[in-house]
C-alpha atoms as a PDB file:
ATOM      1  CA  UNK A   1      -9.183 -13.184   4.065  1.00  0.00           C
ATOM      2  CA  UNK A   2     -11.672 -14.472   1.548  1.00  0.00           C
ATOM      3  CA  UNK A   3      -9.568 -16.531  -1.375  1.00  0.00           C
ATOM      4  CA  UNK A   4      -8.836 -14.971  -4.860  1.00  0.00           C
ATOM      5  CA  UNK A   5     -11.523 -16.556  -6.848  1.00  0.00           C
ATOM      6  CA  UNK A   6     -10.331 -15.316 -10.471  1.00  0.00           C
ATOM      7  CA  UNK A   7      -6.779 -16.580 -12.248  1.00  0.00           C
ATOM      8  CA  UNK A   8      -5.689 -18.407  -9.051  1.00  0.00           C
ATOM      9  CA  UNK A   9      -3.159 -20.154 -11.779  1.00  0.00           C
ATOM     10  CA  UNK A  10      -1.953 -16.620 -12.412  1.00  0.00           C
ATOM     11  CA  UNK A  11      -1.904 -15.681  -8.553  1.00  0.00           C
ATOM     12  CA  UNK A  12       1.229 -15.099  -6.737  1.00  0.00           C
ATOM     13  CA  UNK A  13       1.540 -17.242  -3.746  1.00  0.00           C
ATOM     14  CA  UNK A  14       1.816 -15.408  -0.335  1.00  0.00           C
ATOM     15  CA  UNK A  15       6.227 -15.782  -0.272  1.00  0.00           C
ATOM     16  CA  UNK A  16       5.732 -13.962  -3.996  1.00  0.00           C
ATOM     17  CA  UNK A  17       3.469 -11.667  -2.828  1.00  0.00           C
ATOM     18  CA  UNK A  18       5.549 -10.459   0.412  1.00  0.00           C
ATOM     19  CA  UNK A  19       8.699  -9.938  -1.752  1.00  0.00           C
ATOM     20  CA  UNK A  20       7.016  -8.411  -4.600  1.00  0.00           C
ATOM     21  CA  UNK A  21       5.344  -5.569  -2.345  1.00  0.00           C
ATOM     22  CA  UNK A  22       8.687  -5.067   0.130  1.00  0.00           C
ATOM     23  CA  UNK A  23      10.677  -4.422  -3.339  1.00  0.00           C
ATOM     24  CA  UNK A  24       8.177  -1.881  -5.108  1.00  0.00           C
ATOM     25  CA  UNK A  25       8.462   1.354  -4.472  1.00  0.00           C
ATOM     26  CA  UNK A  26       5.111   3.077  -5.377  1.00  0.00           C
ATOM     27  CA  UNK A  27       1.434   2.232  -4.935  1.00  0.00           C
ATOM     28  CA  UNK A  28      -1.812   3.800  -5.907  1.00  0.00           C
ATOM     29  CA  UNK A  29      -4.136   4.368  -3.748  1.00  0.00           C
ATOM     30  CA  UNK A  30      -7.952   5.162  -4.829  1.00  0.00           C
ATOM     31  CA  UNK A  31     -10.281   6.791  -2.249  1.00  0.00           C
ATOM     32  CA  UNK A  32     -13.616   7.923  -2.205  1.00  0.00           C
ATOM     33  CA  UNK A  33     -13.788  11.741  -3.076  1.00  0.00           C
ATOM     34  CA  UNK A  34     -16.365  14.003  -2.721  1.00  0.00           C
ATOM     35  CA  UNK A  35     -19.505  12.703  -3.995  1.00  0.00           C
ATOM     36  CA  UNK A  36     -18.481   9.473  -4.692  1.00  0.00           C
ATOM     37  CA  UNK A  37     -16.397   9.914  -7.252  1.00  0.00           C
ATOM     38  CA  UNK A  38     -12.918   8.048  -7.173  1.00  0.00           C
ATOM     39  CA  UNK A  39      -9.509   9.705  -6.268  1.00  0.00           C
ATOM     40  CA  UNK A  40      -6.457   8.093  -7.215  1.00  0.00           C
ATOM     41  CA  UNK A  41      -2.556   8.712  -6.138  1.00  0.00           C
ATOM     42  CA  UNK A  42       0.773   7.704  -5.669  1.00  0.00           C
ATOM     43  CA  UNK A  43       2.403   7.162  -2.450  1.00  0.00           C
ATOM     44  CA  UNK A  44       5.683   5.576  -1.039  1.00  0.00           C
ATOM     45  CA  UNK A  45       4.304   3.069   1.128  1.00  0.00           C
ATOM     46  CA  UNK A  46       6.029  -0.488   3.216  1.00  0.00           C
ATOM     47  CA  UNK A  47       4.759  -3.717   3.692  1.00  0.00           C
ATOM     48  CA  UNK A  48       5.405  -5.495   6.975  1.00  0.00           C
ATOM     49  CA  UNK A  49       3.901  -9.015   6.235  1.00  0.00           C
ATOM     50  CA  UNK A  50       0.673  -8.559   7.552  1.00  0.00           C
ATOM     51  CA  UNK A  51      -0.310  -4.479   6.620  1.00  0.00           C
ATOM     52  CA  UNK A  52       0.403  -1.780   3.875  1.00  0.00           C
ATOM     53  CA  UNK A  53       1.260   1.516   5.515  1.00  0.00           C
ATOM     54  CA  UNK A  54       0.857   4.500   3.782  1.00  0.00           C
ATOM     55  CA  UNK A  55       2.816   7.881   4.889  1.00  0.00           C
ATOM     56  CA  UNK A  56       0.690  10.275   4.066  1.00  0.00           C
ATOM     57  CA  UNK A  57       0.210  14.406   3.598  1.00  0.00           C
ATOM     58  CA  UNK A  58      -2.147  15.276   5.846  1.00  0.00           C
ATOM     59  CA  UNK A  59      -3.164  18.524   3.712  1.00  0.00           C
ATOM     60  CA  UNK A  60      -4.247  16.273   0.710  1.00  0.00           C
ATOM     61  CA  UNK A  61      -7.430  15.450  -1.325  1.00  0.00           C
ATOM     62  CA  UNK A  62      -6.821  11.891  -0.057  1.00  0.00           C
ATOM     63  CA  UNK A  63      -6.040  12.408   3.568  1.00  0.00           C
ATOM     64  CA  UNK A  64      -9.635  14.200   3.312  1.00  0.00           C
ATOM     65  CA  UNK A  65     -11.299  11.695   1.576  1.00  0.00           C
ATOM     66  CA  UNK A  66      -9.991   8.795   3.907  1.00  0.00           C
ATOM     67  CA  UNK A  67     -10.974  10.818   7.450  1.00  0.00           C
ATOM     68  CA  UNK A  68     -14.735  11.166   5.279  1.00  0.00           C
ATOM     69  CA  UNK A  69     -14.299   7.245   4.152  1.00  0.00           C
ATOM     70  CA  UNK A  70     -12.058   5.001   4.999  1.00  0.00           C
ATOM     71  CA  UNK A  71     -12.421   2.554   2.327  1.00  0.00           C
ATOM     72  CA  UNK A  72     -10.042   2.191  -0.243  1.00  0.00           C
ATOM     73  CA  UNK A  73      -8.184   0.074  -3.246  1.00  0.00           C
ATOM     74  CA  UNK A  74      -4.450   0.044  -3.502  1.00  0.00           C
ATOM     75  CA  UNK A  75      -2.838  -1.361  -6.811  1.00  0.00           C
ATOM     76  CA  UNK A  76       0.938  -2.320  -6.314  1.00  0.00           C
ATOM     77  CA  UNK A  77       1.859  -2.982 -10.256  1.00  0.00           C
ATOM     78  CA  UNK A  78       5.190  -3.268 -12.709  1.00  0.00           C
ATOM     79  CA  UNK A  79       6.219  -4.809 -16.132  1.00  0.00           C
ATOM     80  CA  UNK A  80       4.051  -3.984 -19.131  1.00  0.00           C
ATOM     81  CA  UNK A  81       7.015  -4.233 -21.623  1.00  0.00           C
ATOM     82  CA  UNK A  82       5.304  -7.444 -22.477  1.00  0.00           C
ATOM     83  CA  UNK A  83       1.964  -8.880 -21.729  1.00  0.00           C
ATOM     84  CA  UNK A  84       3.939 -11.449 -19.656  1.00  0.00           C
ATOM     85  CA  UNK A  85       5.869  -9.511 -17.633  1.00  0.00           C
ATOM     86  CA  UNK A  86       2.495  -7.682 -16.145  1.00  0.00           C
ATOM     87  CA  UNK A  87       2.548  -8.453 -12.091  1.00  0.00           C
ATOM     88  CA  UNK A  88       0.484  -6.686  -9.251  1.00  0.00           C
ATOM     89  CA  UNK A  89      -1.364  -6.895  -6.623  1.00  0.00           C
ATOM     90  CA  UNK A  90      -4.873  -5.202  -5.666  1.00  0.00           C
ATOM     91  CA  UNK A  91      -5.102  -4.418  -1.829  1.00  0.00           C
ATOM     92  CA  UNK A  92      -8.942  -3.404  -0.359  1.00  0.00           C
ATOM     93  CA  UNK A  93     -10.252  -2.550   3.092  1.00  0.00           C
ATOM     94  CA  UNK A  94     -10.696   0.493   5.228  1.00  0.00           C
ATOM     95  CA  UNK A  95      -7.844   2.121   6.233  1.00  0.00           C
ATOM     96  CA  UNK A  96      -6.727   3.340  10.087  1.00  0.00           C
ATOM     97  CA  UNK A  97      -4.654   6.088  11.573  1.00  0.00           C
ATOM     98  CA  UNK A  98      -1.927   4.847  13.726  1.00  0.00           C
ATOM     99  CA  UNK A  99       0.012   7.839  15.837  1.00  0.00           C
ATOM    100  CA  UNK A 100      -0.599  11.695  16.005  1.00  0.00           C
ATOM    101  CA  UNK A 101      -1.512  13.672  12.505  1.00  0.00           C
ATOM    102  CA  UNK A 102       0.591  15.266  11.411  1.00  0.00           C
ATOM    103  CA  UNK A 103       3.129  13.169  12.601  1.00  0.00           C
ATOM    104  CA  UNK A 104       6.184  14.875  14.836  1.00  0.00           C
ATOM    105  CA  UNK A 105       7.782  11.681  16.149  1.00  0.00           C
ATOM    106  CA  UNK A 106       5.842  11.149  19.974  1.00  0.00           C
ATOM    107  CA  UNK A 107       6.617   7.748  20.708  1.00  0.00           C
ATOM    108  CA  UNK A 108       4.441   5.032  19.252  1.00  0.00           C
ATOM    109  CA  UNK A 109       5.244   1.681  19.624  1.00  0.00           C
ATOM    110  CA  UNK A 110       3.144   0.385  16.708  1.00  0.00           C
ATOM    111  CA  UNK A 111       4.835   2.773  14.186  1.00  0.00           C
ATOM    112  CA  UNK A 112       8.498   1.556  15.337  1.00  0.00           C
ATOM    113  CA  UNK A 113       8.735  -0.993  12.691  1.00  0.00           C
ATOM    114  CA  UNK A 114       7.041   0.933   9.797  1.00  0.00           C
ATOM    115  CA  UNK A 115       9.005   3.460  10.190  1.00  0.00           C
ATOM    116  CA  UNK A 116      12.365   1.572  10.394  1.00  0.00           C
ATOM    117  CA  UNK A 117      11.038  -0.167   6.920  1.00  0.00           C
ATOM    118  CA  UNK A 118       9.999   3.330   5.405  1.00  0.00           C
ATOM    119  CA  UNK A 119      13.523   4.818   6.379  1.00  0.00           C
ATOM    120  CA  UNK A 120      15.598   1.640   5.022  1.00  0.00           C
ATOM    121  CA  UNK A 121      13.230   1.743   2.087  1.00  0.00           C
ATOM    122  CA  UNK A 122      13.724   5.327   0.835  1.00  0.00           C
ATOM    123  CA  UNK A 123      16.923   6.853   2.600  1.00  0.00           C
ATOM    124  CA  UNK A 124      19.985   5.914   3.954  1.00  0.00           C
ATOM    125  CA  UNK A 125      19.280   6.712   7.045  1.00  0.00           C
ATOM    126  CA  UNK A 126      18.450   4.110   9.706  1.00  0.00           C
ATOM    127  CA  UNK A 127      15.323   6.901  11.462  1.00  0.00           C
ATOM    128  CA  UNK A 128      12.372   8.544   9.477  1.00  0.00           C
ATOM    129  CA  UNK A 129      12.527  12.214   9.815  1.00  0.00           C
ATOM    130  CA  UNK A 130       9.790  14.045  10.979  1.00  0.00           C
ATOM    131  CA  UNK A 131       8.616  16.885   8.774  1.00  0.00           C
ATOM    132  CA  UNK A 132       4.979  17.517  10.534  1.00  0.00           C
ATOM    133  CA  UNK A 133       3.316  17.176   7.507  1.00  0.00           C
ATOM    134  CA  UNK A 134       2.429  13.015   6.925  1.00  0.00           C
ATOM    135  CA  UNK A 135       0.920  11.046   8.773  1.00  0.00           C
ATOM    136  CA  UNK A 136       0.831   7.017   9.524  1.00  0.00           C
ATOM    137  CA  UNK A 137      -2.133   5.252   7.729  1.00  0.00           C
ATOM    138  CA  UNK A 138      -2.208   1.114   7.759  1.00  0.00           C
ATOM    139  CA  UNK A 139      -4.325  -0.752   5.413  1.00  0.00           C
ATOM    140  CA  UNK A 140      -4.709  -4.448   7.160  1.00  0.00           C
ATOM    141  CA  UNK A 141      -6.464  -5.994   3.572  1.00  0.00           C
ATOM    142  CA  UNK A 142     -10.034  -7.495   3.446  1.00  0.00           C
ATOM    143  CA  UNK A 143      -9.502  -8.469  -0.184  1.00  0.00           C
ATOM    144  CA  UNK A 144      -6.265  -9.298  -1.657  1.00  0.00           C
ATOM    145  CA  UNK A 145      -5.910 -10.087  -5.578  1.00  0.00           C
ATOM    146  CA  UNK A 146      -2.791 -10.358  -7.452  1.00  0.00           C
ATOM    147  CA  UNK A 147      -1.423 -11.311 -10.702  1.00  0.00           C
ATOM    148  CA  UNK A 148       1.574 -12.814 -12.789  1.00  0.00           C
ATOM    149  CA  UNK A 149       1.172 -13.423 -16.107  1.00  0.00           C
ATOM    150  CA  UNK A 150       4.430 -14.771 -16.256  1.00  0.00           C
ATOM    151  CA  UNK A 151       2.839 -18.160 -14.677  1.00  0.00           C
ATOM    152  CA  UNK A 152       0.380 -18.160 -17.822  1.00  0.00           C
ATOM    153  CA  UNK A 153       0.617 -21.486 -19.688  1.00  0.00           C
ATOM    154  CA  UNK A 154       1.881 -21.379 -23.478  1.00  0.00           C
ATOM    155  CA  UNK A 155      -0.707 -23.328 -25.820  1.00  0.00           C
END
């Protein structure tokens, strides 16, 4: 992955970076819609280190616009109280399907750890249950770029 060029001083390193996006618990994710025009939306998502995944409807304007394009931009973001306390992260690439659509539970061994994150992450329940309406997408990033303006030097 290409490094961040722009505010490295204000980039998080990659420790910072893996804690910040396995404690948030929404994203946005922009896609390409119809024409060209930009789609954006939240979504629960987990990070396992390496790739975002995204459990998404598969009856959604985004679902559609990802199985026309793959390409999208995923902001992970919080603070804003203060111009200091403004952190994120911007996440690029194409995303994939992993497993069946919608998903019903078929064994995959790729989705075993995603889904034990996603459960931990947003129940109390140690499975993800299957309602046949998401489906698995990961985003491995091309670009990363994040941001802490709490590193930003006083004058």
């Amino acid at each position: 992955m290409p490094e961040q060029r722009r505010g490295r001083s204000l980039a998080m390193t990659g420790d910072e970076l893996d804690t910040f996006l396995r404690d948030r618990p929404v994203c946005r994710v922009a896609s390409i819609g119809p024409g060209g025009a930009p789609h954006t939306s939240a979504l629960w998502f987990v990070w396992d280190g390496e790739a975002l995944w995204l459990y998404s409807i598969t009856r959604s304007q985004r679902w559609t616009d990802i199985t026309r394009d793959p390409r999208v931009s995923v902001i992970v973001d919080d603070g804003g109280a203060d111009f200091r306390s403004l952190r994120g992260v911007e996440l690029r690439g194409a995303v994939e399907m992993v497993g069946e659509a919608p998903r019903t539970g078929a064994p995959v061994a790729e989705l075993t750890e995603p889904e034990r994150l996603f459960a931990e992450k947003y129940s109390e329940e140690s499975e993800l249950r299957y309602d046949g309406r998401h489906a698995w997408l990961r985003l491995r990033p091309e670009t990363r770029v994040s941001w802490d303006f709490s590193k930003m030097r006083t004058g």
